[in-house]
PDB file of N, CA and C in Angstrom:
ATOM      1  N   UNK A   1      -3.079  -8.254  -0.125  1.00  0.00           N
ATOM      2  CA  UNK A   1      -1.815  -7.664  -0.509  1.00  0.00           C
ATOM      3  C   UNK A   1      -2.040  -6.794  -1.735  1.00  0.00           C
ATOM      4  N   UNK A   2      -1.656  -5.951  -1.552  1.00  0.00           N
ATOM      5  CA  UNK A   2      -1.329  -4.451  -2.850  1.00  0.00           C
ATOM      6  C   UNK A   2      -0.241  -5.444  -4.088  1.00  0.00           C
ATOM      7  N   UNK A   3      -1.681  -5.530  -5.184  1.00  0.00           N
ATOM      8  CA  UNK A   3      -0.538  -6.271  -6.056  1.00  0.00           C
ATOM      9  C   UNK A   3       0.577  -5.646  -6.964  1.00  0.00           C
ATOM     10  N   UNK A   4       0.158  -3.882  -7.308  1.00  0.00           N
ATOM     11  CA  UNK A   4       1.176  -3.222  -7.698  1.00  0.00           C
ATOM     12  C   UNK A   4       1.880  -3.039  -7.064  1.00  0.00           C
ATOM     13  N   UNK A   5       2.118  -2.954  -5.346  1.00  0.00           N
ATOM     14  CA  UNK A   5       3.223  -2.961  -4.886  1.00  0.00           C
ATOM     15  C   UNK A   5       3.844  -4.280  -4.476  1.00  0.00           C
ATOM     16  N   UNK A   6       3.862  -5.135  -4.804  1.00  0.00           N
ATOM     17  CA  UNK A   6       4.102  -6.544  -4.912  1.00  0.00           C
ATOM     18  C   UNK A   6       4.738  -6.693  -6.099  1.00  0.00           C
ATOM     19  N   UNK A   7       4.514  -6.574  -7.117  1.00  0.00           N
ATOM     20  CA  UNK A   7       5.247  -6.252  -8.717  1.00  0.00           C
ATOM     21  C   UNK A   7       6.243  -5.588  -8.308  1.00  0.00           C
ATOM     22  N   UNK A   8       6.218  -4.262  -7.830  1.00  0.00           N
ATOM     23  CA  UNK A   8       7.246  -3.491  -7.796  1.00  0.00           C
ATOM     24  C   UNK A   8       7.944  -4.092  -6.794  1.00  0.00           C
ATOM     25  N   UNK A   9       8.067  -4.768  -6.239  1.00  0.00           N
ATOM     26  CA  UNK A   9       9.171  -5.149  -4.637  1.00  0.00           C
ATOM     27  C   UNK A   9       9.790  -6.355  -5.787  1.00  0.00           C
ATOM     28  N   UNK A  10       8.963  -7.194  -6.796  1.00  0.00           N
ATOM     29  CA  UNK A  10       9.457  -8.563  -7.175  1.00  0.00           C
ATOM     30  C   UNK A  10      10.552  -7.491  -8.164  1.00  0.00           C
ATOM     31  N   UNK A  11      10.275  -6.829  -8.965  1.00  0.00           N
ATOM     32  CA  UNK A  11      11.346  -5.705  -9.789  1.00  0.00           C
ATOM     33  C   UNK A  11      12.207  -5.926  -8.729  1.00  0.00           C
ATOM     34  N   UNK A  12      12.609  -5.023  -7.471  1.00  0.00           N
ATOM     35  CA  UNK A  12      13.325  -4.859  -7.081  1.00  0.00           C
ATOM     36  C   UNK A  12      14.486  -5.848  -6.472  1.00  0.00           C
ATOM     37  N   UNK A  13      13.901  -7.121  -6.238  1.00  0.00           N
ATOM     38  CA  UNK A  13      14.014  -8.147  -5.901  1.00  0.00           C
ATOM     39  C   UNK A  13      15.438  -9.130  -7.359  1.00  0.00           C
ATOM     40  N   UNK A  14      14.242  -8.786  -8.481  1.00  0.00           N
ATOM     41  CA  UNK A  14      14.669  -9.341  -9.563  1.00  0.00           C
ATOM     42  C   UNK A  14      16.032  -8.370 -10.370  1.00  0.00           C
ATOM     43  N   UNK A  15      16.273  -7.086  -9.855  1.00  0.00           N
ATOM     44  CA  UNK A  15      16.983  -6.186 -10.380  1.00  0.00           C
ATOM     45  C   UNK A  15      18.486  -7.191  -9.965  1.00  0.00           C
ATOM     46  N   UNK A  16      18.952  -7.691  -8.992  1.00  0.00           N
ATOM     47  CA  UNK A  16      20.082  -8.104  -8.873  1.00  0.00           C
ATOM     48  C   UNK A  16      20.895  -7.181  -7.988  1.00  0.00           C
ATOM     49  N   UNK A  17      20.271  -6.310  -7.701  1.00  0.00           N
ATOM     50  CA  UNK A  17      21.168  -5.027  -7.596  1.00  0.00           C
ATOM     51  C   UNK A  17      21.909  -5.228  -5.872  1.00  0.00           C
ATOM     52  N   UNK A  18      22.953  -4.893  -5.657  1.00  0.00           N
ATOM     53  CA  UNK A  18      23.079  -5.242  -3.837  1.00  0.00           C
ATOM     54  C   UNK A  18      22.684  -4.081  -3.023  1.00  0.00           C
ATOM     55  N   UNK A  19      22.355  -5.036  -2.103  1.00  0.00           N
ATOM     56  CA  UNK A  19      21.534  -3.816  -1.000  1.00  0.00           C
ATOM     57  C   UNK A  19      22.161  -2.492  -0.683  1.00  0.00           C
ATOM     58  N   UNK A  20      23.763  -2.341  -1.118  1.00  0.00           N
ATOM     59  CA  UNK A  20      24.121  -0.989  -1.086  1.00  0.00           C
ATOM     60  C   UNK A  20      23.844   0.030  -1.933  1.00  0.00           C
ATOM     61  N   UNK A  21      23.429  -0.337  -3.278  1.00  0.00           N
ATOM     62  CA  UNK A  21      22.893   0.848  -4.359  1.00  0.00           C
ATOM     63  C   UNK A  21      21.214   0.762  -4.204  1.00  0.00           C
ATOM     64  N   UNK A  22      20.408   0.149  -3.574  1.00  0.00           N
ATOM     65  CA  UNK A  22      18.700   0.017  -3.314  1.00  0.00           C
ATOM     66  C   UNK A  22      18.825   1.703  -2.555  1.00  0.00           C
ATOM     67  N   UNK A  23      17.748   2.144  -2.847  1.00  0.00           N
ATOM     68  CA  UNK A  23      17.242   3.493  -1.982  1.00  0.00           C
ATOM     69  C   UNK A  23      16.544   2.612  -0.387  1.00  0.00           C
ATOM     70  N   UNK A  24      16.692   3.775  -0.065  1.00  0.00           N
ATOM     71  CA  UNK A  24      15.612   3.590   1.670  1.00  0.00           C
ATOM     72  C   UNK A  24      14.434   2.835   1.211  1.00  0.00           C
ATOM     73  N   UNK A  25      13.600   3.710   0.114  1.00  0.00           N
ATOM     74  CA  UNK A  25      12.358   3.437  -0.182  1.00  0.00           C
ATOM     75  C   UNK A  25      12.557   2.207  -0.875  1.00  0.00           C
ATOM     76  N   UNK A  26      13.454   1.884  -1.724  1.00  0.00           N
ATOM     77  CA  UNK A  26      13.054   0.284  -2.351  1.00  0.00           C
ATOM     78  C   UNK A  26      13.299  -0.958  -1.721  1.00  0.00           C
ATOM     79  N   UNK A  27      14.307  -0.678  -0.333  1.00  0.00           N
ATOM     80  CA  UNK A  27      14.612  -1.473   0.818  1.00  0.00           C
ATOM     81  C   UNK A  27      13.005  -1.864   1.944  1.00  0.00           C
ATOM     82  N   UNK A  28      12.515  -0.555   2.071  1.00  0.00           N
ATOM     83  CA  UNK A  28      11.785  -0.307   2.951  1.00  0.00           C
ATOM     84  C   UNK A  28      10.392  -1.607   2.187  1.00  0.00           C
ATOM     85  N   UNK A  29      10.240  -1.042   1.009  1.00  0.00           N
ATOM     86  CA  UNK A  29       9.337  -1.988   0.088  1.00  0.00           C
ATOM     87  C   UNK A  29       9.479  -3.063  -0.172  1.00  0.00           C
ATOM     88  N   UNK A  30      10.526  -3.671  -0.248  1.00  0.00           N
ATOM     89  CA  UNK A  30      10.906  -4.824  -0.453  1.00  0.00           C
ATOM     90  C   UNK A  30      10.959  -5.858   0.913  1.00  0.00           C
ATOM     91  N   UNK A  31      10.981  -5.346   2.109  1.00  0.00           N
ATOM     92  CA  UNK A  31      11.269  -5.583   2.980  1.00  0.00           C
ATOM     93  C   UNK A  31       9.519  -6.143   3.624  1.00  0.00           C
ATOM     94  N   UNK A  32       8.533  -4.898   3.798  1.00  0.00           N
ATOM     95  CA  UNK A  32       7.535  -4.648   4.026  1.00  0.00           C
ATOM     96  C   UNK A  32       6.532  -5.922   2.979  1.00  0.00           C
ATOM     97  N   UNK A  33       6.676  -5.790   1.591  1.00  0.00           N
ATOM     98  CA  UNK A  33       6.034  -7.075   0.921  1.00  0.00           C
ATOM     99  C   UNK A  33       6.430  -8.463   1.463  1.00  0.00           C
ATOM    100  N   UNK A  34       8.069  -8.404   1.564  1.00  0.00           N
ATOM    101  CA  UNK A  34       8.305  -9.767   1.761  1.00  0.00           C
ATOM    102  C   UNK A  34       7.472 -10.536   3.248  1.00  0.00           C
ATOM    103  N   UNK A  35       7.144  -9.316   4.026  1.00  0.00           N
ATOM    104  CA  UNK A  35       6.605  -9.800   5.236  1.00  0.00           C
ATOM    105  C   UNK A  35       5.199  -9.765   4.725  1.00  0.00           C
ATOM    106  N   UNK A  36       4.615  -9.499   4.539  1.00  0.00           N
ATOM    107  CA  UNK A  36       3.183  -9.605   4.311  1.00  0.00           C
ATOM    108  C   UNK A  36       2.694 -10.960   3.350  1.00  0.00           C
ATOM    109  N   UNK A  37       3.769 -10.998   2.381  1.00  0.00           N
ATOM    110  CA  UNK A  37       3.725 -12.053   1.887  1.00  0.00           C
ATOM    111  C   UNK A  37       3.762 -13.628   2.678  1.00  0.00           C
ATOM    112  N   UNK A  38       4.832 -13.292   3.521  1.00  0.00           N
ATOM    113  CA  UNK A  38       5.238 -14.368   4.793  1.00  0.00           C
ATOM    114  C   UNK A  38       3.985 -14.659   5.460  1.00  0.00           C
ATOM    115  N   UNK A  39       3.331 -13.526   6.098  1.00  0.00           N
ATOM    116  CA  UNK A  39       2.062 -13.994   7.120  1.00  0.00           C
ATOM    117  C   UNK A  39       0.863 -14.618   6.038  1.00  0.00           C
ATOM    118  N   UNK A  40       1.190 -13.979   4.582  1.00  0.00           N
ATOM    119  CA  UNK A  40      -0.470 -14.381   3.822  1.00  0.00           C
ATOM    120  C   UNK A  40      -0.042 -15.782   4.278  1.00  0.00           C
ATOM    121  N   UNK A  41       1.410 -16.277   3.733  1.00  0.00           N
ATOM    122  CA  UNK A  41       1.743 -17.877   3.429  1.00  0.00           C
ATOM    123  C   UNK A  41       1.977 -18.617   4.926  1.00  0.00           C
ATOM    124  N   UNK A  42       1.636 -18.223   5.959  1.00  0.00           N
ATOM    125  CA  UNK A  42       1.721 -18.679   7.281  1.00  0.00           C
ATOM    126  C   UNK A  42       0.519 -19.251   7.688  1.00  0.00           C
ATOM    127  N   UNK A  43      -0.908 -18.254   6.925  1.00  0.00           N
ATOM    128  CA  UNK A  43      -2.092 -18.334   7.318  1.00  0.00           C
ATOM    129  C   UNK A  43      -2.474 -19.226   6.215  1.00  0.00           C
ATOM    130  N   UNK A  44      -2.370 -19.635   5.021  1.00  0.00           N
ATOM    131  CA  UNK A  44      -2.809 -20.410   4.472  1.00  0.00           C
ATOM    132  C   UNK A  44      -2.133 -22.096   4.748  1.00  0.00           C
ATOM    133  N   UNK A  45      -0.974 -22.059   5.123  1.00  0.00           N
ATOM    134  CA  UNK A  45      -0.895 -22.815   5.607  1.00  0.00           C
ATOM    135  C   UNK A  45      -1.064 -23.591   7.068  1.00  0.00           C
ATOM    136  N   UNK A  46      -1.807 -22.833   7.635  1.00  0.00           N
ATOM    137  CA  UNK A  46      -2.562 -22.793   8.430  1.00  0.00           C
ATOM    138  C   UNK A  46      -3.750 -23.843   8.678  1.00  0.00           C
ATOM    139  N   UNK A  47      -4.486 -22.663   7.648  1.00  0.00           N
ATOM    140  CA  UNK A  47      -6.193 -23.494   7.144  1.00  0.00           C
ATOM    141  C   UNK A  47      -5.746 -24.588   6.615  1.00  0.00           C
ATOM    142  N   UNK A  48      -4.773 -24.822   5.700  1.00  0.00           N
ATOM    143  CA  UNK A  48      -5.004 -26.091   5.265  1.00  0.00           C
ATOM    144  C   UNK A  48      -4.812 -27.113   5.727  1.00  0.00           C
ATOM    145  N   UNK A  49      -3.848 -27.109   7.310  1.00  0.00           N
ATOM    146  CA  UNK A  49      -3.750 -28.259   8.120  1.00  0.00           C
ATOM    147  C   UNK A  49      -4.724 -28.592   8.336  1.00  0.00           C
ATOM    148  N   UNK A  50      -5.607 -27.894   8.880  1.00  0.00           N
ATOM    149  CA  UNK A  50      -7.007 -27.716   9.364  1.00  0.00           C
ATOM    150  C   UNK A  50      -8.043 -28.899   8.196  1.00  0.00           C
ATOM    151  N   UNK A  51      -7.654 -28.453   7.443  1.00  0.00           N
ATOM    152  CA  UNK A  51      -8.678 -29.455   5.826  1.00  0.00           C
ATOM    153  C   UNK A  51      -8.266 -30.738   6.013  1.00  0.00           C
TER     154      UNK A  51
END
């Protein structure tokens, strides 16, 4: 995962702001980390059943 764009999605995240004043682009980003984040935490929990 892109950790500056991970910072910037948690900003956006942390701004409070409602999804009607977010741009395309900070929706689109915020949206896009939160999933990537999801599969990292799908796959680690994964392996660790596995352990």
């Amino acid at each position: 995962m892109n950790y500056k764009l991970a910072a910037k999605a948690a900003r956006i995240l942390a701004s409070g702001k409602p999804d009607e004043l977010l741009t395309a682009e900070e929706k689109h980003l915020a949206t896009e980390v939160c999933q990537q984040w999801s599969k990292q935490r799908q796959r680690i929990e994964r392996l660790n059943s596995l352990l």
